[in-house]
N, C-alpha and C. Protein backbone atom coordinates (compact mmCIF):
# COMPACT_ATOMS: atom_id res chain seq x y z
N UNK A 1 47.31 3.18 16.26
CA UNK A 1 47.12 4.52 16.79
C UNK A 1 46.64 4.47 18.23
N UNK A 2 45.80 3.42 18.47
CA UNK A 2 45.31 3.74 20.02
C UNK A 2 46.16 3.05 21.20
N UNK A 3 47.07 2.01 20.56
CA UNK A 3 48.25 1.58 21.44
C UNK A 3 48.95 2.74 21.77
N UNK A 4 49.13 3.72 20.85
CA UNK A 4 50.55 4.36 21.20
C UNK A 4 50.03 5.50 21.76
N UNK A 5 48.62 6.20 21.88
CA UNK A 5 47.98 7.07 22.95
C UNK A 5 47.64 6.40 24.27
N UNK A 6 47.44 4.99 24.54
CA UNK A 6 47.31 4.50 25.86
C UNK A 6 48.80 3.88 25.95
N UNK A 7 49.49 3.70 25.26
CA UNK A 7 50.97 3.92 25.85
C UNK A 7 51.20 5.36 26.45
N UNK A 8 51.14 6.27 25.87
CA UNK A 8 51.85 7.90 26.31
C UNK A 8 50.83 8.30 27.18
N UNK A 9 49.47 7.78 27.44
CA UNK A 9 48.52 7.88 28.82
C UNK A 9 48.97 6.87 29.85
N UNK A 10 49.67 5.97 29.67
CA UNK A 10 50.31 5.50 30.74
C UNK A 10 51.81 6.07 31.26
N UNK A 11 52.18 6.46 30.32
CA UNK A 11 53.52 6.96 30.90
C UNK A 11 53.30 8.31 31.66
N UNK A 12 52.66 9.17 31.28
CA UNK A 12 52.29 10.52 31.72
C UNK A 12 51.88 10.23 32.94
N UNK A 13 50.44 9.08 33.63
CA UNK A 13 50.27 8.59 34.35
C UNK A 13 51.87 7.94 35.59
N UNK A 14 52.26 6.83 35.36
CA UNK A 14 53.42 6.41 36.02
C UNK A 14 54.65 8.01 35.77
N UNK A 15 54.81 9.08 35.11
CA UNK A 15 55.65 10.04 35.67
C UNK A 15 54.57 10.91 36.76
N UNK A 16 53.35 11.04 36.51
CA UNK A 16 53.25 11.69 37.70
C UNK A 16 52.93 11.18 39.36
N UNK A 17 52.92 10.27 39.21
CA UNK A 17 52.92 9.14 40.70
C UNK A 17 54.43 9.44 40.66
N UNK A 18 55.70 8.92 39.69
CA UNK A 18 56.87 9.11 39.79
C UNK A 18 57.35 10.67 41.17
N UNK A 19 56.75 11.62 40.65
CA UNK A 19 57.04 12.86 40.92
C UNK A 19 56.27 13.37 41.90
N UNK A 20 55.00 13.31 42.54
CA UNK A 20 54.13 13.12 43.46
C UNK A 20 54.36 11.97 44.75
N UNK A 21 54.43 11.03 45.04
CA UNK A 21 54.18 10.11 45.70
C UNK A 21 55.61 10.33 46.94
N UNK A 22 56.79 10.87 46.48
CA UNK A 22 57.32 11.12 47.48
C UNK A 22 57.03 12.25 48.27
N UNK A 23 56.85 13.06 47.81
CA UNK A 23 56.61 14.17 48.06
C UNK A 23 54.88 13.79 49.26
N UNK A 24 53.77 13.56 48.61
CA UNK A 24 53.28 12.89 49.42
C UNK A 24 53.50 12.31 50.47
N UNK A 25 54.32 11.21 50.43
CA UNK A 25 54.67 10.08 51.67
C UNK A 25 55.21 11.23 52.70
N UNK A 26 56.30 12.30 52.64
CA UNK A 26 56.59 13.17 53.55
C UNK A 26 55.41 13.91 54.29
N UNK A 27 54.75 14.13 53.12
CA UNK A 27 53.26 15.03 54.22
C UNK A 27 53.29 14.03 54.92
N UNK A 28 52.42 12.93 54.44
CA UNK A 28 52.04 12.05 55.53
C UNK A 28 52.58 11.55 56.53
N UNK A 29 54.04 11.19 56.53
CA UNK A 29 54.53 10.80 57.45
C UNK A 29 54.78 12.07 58.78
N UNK A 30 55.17 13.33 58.36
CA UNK A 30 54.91 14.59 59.05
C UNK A 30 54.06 14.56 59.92
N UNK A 31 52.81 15.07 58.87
CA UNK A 31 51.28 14.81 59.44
C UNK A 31 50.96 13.79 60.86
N UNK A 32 51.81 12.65 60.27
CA UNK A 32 51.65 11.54 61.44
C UNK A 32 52.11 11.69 62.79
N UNK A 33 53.71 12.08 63.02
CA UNK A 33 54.48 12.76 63.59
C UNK A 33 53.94 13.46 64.22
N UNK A 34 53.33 14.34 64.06
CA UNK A 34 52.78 15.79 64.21
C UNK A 34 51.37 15.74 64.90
N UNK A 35 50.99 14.65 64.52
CA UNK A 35 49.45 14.39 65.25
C UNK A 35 49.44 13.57 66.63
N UNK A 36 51.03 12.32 66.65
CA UNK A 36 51.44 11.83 67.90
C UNK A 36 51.64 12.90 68.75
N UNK A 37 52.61 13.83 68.00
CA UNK A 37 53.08 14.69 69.06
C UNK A 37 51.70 15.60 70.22
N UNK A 38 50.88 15.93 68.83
CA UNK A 38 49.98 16.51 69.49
C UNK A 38 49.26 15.59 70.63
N UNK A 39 48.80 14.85 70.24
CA UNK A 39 48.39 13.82 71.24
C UNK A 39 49.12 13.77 72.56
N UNK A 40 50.30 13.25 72.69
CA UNK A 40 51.30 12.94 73.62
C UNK A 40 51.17 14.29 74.55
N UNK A 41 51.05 15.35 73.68
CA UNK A 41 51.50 16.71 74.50
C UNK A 41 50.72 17.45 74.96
N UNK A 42 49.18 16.75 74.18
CA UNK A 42 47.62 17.69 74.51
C UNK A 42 48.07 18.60 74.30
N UNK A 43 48.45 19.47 73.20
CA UNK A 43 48.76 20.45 72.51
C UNK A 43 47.53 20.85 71.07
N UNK A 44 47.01 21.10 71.07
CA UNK A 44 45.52 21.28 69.98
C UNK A 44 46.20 22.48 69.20
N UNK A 45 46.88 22.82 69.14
CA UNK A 45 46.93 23.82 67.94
C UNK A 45 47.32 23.22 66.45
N UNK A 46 46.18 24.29 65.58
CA UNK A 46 45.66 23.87 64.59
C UNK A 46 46.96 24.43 63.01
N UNK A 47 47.33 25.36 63.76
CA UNK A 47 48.42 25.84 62.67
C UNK A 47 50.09 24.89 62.85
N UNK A 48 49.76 24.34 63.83
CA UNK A 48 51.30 23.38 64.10
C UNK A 48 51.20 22.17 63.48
N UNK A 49 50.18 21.79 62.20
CA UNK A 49 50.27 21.07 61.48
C UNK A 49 51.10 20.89 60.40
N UNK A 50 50.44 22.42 59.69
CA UNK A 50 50.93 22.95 58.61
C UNK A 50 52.49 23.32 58.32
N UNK A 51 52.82 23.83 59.26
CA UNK A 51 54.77 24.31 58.98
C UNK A 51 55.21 23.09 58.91
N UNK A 52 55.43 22.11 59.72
CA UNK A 52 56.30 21.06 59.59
C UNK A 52 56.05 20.88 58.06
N UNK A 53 54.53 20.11 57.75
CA UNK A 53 54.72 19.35 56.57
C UNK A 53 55.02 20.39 55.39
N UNK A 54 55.16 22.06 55.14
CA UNK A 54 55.43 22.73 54.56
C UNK A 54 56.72 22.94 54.24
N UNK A 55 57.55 22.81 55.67
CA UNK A 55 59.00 22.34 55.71
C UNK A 55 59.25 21.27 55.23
N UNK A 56 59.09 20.09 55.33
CA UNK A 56 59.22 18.81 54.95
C UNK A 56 59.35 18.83 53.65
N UNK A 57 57.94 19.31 53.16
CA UNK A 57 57.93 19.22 51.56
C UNK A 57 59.00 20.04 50.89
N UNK A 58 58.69 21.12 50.93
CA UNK A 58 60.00 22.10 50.45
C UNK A 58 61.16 21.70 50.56
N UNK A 59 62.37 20.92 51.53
CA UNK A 59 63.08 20.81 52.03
C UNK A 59 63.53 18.74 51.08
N UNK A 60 62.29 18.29 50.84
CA UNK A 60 62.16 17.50 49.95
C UNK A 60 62.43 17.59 48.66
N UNK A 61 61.85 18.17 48.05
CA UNK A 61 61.34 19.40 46.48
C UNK A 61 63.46 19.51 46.44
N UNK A 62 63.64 20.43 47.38
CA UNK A 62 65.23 20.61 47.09
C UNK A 62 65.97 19.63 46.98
N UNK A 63 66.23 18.39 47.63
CA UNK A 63 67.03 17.47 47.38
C UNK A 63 66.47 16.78 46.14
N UNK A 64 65.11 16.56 45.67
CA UNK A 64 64.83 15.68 44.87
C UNK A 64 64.60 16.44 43.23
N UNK A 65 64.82 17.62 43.98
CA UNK A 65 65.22 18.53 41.82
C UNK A 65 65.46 17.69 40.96
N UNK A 66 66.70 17.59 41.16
CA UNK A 66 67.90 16.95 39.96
C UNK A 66 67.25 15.58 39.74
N UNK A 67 66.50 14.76 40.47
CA UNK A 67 66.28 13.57 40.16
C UNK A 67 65.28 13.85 39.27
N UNK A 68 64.35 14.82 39.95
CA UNK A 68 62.92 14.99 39.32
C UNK A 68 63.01 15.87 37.95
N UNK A 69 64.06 16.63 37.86
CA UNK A 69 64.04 17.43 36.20
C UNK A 69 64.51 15.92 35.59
N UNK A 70 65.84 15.54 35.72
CA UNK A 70 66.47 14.24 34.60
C UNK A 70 65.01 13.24 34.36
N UNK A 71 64.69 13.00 35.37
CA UNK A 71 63.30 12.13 35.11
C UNK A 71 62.22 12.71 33.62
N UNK A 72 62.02 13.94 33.92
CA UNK A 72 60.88 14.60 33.45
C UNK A 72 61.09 15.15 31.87
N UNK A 73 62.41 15.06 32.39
CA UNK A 73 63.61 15.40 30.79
C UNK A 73 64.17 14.43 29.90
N UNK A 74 63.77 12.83 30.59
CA UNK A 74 63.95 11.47 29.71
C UNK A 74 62.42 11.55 28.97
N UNK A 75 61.81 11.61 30.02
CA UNK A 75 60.28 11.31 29.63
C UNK A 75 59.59 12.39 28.73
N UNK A 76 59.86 13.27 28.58
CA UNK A 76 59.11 14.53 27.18
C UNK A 76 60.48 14.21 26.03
N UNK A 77 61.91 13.67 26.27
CA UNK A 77 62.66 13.60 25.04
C UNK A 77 61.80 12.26 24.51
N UNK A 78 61.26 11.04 25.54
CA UNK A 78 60.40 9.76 25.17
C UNK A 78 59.68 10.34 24.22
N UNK A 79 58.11 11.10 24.73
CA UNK A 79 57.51 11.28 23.80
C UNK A 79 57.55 12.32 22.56
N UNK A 80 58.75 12.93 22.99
CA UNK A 80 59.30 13.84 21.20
C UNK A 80 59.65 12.91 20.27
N UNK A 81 60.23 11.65 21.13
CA UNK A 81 61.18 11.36 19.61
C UNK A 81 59.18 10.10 19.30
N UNK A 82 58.19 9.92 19.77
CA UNK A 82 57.12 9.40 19.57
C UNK A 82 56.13 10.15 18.43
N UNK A 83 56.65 11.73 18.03
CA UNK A 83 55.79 12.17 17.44
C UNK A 83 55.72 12.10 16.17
N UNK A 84 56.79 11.50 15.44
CA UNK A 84 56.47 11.08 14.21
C UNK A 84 55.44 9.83 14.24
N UNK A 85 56.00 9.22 14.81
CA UNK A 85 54.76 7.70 14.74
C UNK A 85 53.45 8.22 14.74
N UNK A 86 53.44 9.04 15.95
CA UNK A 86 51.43 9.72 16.07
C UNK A 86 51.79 10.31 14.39
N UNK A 87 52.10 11.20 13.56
CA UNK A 87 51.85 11.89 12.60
C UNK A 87 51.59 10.73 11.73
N UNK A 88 52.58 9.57 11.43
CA UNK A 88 52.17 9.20 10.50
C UNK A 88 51.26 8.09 11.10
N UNK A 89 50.85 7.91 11.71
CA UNK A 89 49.50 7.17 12.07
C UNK A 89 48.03 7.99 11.44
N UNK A 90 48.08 9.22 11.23
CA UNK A 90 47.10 10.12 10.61
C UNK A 90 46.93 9.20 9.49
């Protein structure tokens, strides 16, 4: 019984880094972008952070749908077809 809950706490774990971490890396790399620029340009405004990486992400989110539903849609059919085992582990 406790293998197969720190199995399905690891998978839940590795899908959401799966589904997060790109999405992430774009802020950041934005962010980065965005903070040279400022630099380079002595430009201090505080709201010219935010749109890019808002764009970025969003604009991310759209191309990476289809990867990210099929992903999310292997991984909950994973732990459906897991729920007999948890039952009869009772």
């Amino acid at each position: 019984m406790q293998d197969i809950v720190i199995t399905l706490l690891q998978k839940m774990f590795i899908l959401t880094l799966q589904m997060s971490v790109p999405v992430l890396l774009i802020g950041v790399v934005i962010g980065l972008l965005v903070s040279i620029f400022q630099t380079v340009t002595q430009i201090q405004e505080s709201t010219l952070t935010f749109v890019p990486k808002i764009v970025g992400c969003v604009v991310l989110l759209i191309f990476l749908m289809p990867w990210m539903f099929s992903v999310f849609i292997t991984t909950v059919n994973e732990f459906m077809s897991m729920i007999p085992q948890l039952i009869g582990a009772f």
